[in-house]
Protein backbone atom coordinates (compact mmCIF):
# COMPACT_ATOMS: atom_id res chain seq x y z
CA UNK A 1 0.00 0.00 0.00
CA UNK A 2 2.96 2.51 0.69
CA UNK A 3 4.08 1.78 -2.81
CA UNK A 4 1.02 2.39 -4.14
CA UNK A 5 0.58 5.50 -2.45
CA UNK A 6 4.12 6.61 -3.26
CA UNK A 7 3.21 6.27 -7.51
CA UNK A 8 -0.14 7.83 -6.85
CA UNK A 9 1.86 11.00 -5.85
CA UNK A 10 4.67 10.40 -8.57
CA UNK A 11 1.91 10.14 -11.15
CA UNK A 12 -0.06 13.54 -10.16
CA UNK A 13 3.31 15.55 -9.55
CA UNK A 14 4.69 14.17 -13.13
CA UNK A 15 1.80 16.01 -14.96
CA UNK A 16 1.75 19.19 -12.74
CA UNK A 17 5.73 19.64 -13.36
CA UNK A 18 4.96 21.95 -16.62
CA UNK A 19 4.18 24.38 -14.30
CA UNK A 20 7.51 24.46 -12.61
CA UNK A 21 9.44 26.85 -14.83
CA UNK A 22 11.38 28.85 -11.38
CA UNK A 23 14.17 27.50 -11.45
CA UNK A 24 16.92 26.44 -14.29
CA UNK A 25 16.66 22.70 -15.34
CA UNK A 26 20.99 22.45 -14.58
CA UNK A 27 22.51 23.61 -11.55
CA UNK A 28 25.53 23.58 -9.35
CA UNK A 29 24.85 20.89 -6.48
CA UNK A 30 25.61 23.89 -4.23
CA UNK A 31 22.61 25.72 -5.44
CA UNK A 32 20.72 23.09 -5.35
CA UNK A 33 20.50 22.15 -1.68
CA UNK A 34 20.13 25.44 -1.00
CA UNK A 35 16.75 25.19 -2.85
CA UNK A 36 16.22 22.25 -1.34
CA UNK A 37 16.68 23.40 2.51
CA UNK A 38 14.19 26.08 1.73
CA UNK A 39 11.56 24.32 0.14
CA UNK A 40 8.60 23.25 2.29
CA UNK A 41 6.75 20.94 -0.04
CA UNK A 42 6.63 17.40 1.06
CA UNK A 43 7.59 16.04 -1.86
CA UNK A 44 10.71 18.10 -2.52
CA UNK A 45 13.19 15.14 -2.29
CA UNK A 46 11.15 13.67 -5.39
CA UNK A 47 11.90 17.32 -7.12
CA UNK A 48 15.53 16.57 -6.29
CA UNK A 49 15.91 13.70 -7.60
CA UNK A 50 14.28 15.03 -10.98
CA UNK A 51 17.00 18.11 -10.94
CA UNK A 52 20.05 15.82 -9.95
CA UNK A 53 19.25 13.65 -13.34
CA UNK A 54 19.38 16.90 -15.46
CA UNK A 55 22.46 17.83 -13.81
CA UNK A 56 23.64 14.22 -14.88
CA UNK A 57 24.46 12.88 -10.83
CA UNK A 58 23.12 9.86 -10.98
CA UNK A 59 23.97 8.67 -7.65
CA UNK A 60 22.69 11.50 -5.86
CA UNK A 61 19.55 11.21 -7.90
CA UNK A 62 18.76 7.78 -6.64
CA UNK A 63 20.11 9.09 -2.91
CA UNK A 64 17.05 11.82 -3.28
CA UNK A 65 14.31 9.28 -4.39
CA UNK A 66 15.17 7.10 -1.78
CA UNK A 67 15.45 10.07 0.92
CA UNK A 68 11.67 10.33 -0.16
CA UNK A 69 10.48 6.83 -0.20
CA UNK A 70 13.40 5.05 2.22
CA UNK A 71 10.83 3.34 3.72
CA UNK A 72 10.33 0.75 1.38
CA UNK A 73 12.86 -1.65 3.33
CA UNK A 74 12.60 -5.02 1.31
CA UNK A 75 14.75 -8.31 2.76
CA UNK A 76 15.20 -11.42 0.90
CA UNK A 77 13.18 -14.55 1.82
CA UNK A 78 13.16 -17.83 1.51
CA UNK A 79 10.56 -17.59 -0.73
CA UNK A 80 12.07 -15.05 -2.66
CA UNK A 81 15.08 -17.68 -3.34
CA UNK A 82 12.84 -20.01 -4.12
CA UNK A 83 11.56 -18.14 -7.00
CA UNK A 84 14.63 -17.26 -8.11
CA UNK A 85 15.79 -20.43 -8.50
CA UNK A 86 13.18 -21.38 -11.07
CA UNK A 87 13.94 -19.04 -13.56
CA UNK A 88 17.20 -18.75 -15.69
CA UNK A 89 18.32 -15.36 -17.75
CA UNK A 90 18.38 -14.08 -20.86
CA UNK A 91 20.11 -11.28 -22.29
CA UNK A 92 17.06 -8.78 -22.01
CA UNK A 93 17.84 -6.90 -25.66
CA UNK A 94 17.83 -10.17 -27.74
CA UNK A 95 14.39 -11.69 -25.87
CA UNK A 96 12.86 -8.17 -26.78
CA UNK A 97 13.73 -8.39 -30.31
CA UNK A 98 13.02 -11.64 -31.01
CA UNK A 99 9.55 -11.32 -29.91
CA UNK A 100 9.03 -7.49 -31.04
CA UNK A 101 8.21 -8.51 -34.92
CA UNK A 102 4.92 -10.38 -33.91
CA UNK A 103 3.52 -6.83 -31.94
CA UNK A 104 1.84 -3.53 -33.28
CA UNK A 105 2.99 -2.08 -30.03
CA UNK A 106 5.43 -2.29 -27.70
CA UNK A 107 5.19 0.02 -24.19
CA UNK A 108 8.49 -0.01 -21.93
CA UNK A 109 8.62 2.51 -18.50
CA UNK A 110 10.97 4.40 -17.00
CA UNK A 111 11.46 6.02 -13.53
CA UNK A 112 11.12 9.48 -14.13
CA UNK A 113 14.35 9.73 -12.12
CA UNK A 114 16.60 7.68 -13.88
CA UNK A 115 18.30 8.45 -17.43
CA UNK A 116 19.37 4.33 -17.42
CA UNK A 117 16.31 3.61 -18.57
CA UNK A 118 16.26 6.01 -21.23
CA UNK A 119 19.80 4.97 -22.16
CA UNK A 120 18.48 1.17 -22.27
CA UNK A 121 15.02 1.81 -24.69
CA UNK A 122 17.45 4.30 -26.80
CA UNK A 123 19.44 1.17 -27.18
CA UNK A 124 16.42 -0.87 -28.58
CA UNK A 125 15.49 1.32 -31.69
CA UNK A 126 17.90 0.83 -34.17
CA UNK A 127 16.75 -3.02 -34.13
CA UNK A 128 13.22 -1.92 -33.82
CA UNK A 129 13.18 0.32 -36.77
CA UNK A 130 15.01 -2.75 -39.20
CA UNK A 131 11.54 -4.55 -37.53
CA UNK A 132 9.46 -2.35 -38.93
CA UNK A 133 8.45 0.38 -35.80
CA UNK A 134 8.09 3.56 -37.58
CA UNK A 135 6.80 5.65 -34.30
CA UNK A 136 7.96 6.61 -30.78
CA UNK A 137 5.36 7.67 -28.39
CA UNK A 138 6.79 9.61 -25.02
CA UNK A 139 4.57 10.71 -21.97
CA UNK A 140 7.93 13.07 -21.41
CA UNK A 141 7.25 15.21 -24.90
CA UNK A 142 4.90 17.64 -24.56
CA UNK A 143 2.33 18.06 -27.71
CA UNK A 144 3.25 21.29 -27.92
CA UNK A 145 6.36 20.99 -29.80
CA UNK A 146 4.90 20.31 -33.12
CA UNK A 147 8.49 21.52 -34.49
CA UNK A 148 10.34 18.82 -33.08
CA UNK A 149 10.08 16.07 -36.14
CA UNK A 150 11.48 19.33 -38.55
CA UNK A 151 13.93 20.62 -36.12
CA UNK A 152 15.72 17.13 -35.18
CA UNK A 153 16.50 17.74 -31.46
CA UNK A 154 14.28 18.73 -28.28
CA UNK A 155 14.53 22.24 -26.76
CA UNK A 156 13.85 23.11 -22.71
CA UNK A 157 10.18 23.77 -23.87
CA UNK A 158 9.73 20.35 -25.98
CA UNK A 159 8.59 18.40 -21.96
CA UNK A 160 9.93 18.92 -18.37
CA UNK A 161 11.88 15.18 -17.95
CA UNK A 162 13.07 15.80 -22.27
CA UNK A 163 15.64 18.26 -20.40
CA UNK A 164 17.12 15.37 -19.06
CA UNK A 165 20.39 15.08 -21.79
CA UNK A 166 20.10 11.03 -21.72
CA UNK A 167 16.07 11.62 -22.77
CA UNK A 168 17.06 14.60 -25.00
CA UNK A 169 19.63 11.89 -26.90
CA UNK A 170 16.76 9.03 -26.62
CA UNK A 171 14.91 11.57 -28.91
CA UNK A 172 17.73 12.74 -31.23
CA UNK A 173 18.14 8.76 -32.26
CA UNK A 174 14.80 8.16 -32.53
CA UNK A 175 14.59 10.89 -35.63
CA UNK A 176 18.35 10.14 -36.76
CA UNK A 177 16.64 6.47 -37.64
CA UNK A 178 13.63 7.81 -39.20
CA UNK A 179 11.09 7.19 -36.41
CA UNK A 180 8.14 10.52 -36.14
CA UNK A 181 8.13 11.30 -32.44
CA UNK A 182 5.29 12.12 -30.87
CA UNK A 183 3.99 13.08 -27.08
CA UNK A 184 0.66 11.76 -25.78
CA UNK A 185 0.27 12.37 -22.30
CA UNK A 186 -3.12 14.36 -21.49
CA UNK A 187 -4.89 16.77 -19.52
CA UNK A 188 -6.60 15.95 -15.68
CA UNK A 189 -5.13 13.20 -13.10
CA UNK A 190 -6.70 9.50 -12.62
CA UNK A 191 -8.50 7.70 -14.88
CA UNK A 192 -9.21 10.68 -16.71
CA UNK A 193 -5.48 11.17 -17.80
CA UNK A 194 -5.11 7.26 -18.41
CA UNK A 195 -8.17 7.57 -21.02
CA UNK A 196 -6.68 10.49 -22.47
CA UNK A 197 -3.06 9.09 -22.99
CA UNK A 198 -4.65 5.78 -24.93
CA UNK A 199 -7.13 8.35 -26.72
CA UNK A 200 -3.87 10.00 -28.24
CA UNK A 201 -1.87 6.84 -28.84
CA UNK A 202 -5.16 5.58 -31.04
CA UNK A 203 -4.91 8.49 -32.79
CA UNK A 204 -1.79 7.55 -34.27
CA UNK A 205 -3.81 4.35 -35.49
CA UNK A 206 -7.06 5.64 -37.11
CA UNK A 207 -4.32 7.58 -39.38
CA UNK A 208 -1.78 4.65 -40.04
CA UNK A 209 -3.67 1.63 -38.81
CA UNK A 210 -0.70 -0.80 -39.60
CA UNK A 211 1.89 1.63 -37.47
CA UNK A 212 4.11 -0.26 -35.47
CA UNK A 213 4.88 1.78 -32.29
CA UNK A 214 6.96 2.18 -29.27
CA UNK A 215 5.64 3.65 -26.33
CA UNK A 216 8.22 4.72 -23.82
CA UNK A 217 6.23 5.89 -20.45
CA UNK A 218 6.38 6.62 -16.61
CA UNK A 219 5.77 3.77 -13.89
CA UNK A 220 2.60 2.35 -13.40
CA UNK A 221 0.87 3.80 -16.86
CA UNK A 222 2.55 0.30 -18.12
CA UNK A 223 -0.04 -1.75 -16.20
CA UNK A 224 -2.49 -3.87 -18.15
CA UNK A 225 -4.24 -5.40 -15.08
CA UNK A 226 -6.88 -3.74 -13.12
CA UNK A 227 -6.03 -0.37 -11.33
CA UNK A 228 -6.50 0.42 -7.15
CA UNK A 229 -6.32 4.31 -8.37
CA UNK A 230 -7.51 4.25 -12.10
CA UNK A 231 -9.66 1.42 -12.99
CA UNK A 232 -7.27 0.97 -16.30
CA UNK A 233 -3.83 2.39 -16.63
CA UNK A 234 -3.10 3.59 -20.21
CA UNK A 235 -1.88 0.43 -21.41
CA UNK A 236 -4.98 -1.43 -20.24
CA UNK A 237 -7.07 1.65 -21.71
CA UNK A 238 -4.90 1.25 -25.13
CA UNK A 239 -5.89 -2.63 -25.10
CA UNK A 240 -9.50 -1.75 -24.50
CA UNK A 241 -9.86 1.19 -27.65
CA UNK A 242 -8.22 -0.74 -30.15
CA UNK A 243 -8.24 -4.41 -29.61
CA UNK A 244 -4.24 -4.44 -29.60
CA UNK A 245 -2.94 -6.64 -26.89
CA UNK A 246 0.71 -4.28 -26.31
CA UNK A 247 4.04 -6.33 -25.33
CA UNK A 248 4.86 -4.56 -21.99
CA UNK A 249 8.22 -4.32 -20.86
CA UNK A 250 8.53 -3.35 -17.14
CA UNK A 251 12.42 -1.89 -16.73
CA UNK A 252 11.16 0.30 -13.60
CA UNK A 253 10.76 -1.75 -10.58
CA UNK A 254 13.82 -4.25 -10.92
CA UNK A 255 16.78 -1.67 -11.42
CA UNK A 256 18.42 -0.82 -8.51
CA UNK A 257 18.25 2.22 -6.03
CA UNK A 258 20.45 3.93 -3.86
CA UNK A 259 20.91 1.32 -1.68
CA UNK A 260 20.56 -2.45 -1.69
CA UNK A 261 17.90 -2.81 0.88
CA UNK A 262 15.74 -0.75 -0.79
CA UNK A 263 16.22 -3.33 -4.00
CA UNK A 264 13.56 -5.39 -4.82
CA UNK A 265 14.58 -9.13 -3.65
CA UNK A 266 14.75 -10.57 -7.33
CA UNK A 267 17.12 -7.75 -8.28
CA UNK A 268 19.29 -8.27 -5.04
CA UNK A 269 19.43 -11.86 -5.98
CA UNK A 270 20.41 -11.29 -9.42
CA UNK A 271 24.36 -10.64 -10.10
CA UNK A 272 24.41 -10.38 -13.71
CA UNK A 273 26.26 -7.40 -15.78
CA UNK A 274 23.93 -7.55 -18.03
CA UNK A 275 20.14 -6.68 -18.75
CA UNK A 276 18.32 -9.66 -18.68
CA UNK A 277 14.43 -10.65 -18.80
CA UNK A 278 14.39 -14.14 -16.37
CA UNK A 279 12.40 -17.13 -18.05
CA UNK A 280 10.46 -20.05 -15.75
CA UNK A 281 13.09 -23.47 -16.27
CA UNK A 282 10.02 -25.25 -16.90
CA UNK A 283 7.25 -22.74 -18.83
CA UNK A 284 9.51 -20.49 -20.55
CA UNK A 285 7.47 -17.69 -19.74
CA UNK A 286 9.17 -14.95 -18.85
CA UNK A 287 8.95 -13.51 -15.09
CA UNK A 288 6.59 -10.27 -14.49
CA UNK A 289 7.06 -9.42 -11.28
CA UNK A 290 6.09 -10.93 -8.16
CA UNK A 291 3.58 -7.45 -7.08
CA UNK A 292 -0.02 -7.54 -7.20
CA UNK A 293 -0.36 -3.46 -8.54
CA UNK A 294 1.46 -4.29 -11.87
CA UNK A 295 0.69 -6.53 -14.71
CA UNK A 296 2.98 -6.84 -17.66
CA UNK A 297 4.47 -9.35 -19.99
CA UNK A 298 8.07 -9.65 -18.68
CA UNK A 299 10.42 -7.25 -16.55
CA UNK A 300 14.39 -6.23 -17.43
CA UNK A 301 16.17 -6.98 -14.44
CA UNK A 302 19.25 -4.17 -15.12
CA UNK A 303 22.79 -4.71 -13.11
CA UNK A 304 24.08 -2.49 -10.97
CA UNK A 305 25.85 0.34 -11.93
CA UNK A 306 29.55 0.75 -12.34
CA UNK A 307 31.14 3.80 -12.61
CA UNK A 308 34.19 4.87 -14.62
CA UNK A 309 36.04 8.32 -14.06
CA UNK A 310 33.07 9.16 -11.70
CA UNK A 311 30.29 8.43 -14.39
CA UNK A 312 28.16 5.64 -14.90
CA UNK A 313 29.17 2.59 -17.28
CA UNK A 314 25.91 2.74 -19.02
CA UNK A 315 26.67 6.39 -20.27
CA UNK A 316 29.29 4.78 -22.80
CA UNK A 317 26.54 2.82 -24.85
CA UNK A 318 28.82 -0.50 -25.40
CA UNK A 319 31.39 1.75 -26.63
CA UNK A 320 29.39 3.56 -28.66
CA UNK A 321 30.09 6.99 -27.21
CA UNK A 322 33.42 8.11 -26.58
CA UNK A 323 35.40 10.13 -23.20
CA UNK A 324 36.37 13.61 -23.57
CA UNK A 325 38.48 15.15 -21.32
CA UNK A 326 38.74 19.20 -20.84
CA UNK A 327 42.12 20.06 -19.98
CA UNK A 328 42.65 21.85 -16.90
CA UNK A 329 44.40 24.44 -18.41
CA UNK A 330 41.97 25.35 -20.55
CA UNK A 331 39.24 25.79 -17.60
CA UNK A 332 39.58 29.65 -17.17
CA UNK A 333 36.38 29.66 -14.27
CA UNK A 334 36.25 29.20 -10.17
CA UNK A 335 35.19 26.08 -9.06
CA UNK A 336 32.60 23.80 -8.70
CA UNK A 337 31.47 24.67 -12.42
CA UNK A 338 29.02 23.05 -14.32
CA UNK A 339 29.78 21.76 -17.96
CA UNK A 340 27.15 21.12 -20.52
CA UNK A 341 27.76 20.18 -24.23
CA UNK A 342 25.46 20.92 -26.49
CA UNK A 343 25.59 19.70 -30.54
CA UNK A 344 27.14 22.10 -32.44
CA UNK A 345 24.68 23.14 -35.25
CA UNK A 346 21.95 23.31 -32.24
CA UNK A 347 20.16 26.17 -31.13
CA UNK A 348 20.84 28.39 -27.73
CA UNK A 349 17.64 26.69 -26.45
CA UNK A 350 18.93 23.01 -27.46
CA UNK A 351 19.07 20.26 -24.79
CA UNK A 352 22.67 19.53 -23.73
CA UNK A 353 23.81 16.14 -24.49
CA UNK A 354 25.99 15.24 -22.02
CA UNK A 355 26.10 17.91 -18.04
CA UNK A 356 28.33 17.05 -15.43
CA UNK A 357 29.44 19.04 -12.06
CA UNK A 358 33.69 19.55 -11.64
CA UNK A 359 34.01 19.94 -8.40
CA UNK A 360 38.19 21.10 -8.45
CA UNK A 361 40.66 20.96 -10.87
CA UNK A 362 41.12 17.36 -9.62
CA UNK A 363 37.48 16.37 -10.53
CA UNK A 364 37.84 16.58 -14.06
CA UNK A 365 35.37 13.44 -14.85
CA UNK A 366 34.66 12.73 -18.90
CA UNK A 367 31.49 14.39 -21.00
CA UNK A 368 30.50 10.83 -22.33
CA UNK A 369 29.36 11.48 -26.29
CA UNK A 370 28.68 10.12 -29.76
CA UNK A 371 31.77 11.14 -31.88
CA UNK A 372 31.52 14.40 -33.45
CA UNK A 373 31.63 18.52 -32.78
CA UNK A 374 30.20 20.46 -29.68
CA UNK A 375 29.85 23.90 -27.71
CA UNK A 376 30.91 23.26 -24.81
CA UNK A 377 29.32 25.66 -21.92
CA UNK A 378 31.03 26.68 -18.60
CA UNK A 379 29.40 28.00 -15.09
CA UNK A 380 30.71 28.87 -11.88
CA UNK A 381 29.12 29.58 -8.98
CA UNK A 382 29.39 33.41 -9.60
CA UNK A 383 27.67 33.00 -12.95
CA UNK A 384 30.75 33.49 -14.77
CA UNK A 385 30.88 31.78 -18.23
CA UNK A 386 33.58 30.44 -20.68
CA UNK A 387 32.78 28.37 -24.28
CA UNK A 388 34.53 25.79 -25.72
CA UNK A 389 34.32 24.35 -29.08
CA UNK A 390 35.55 20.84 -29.03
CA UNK A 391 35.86 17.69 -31.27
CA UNK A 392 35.30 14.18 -29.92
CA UNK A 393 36.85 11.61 -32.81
């Protein structure tokens, strides 16, 4: 029930957040928990863990989310290991793809906390689009932005969480393929936003009834089961309009936190290094979680994080994006600054594609990027600025 609670809150906050235009999406930690000490709402450690993503600290991201809901304390039982032990793994990209060609649609969740997950369903659409999947559906983009397919790259007004660079790049690949983008989230809370999202989303069918489409959304909207708060969640809702059972791909609630007693028991017992989607020994079918407020098809179990030169092993996309070091000598600010690159060719209003805090000249950690040229923007805590243009090869 505190769970249940705790996504009730997540899912009205995550629509109100367009309002929330005070502050600048990256800051210096600094100026952050100042913010942070003064605010009164009691959900400000969720709003924290929302700014520390943009800002690209993922650990203190997950600290914040857990500093809101620590109380979800979850041990391992015998049970637990007995459930385990009747499922084996498979690499979670390859079980996705092989059964992706027999869907219409495919809907995979994020936290709204957590750029891993957008790093993870970024990593699924080159595949999908050789499958056929010609759209991308995101509760984060906001219907406004009816520029975005022309201009190739979101801006700080295309949705609050798209300022988020790992989201903002989950959208630049999505167009670089050929996918149309499109946001679908809806006006009103409850069941009257979970009719609203599916209304959109079958819009895209009465126009292109054959579309094959990938619906990337927050928590519990991924729930095809009945509803304690709703009724029907959108994916439920989706099934219901258009007679299209969707393949549902749960990535939220198995990926770890900020600590491992907050991890759910299947991920704690899990040691892979690799995302994987655990099939029954016996049945084959894949496991879905062992909750009664969530039903989907199969969950992605992701390993913990490693980190490399302070940032996060998953920022590196199997090698796919590359380390680039600023020389210190060519830093001309105070510190802590904050560095964010943006994609040369891209506007002043662009979303960065890679932000991280230095903390001294001997916290010089790695922007993490695809090769190619950048403007590369410096703050200090005074508001002083310096530019960089830089090459990563």
């Amino acid at each position: 029930m505190k769970l249940l609670l705790a996504l009730i809150v997540v899912f009205l906050l995550s629509f109100s957040v367009k309002a929330q235009t005070d502050q600048p999406p990256y800051r210096l930690s600094a100026e952050l928990q100042r913010q942070i000490e003064q605010d009164t709402v009691p959900w400000k450690m969720q709003k924290a863990a929302w700014a520390y993503s943009f800002m690209g600290d993922y650990p203190k991201a997950l600290e914040a989310w857990a500093t809101q809901y620590g109380n979800m304390n979850r041990k391992v039982t015998a049970q637990d290991s007995a459930t385990f032990a009747a499922y084996t793994p498979r690499n979670a990209t390859e079980y996705i793809l092989q059964q992706a060609p027999q869907e219409q649609i495919l809907i995979i969740n994020e936290a709204h906390h957590n750029p891993l997950h957008r790093t993870f369903t970024q990593s699924l659409l080159e595949d999908l689009h050789k499958q056929g999947y010609r759209y991308l559906g995101l509760e984060g983009l906001y219907q406004q932005d009816s520029l975005i397919n022309q201009r190739k790259y979101p801006v700080q007004e295309s949705g609050y969480y798209a300022k988020e660079p790992q989201f903002g790049n989950l959208i630049r690949e999505a167009m670089r393929l050929g996918f149309t983008v499109f946001g679908y989230d809806a006006e009103g809370n409850g069941k009257v936003r979970e009719i609203g999202q599916a209304r959109n989303i079958q819009k895209v069918l009465q126009r292109d009834p054959k579309a094959k489409i990938i619906l990337h959304c927050g928590f519990d909207h991924i729930n095809e089961g009945p509803s304690q708060a709703w009724e029907k969640a959108m994916a439920g809702r989706l099934k219901e309009f258009t007679g299209i059972d969707p393949f549902t791909i749960d990535q939220e609630a198995y990926t770890e936190t900020s600590d491992n007693r907050f991890d759910q028991p299947f991920f704690q017992l899990s040691r892979l290094d690799y995302p994987a989607v655990y099939v029954h020994k016996d049945t084959g079918k894949p496991f879905a979680g062992s909750g009664q407020y969530r039903t989907v098809d199969a969950v992605v179990v992701h390993p913990r994080t490693t980190y490399v030169s302070g940032r996060p092993n998953w920022l590196w996309f199997g090698g796919k994006r590359k380390s680039y070091q600023i020389p210190p000598a060519k830093i001309k600010l105070g510190f802590p600054c904050l560095v964010m690159a943006y994609k040369a060719g891209e506007n002043e209003l662009a979303v960065p594609m890679d932000v991280v805090e230095f903390n001294s000249a001997q916290d010089i950690k790695p922007l993490v990027l695809p090769k190619g040229s950048y403007r590369v923007k410096l703050k200090d805590s005074t508001g002083k600025e310096q530019e960089l243009q830089v090459r990563v090869k």
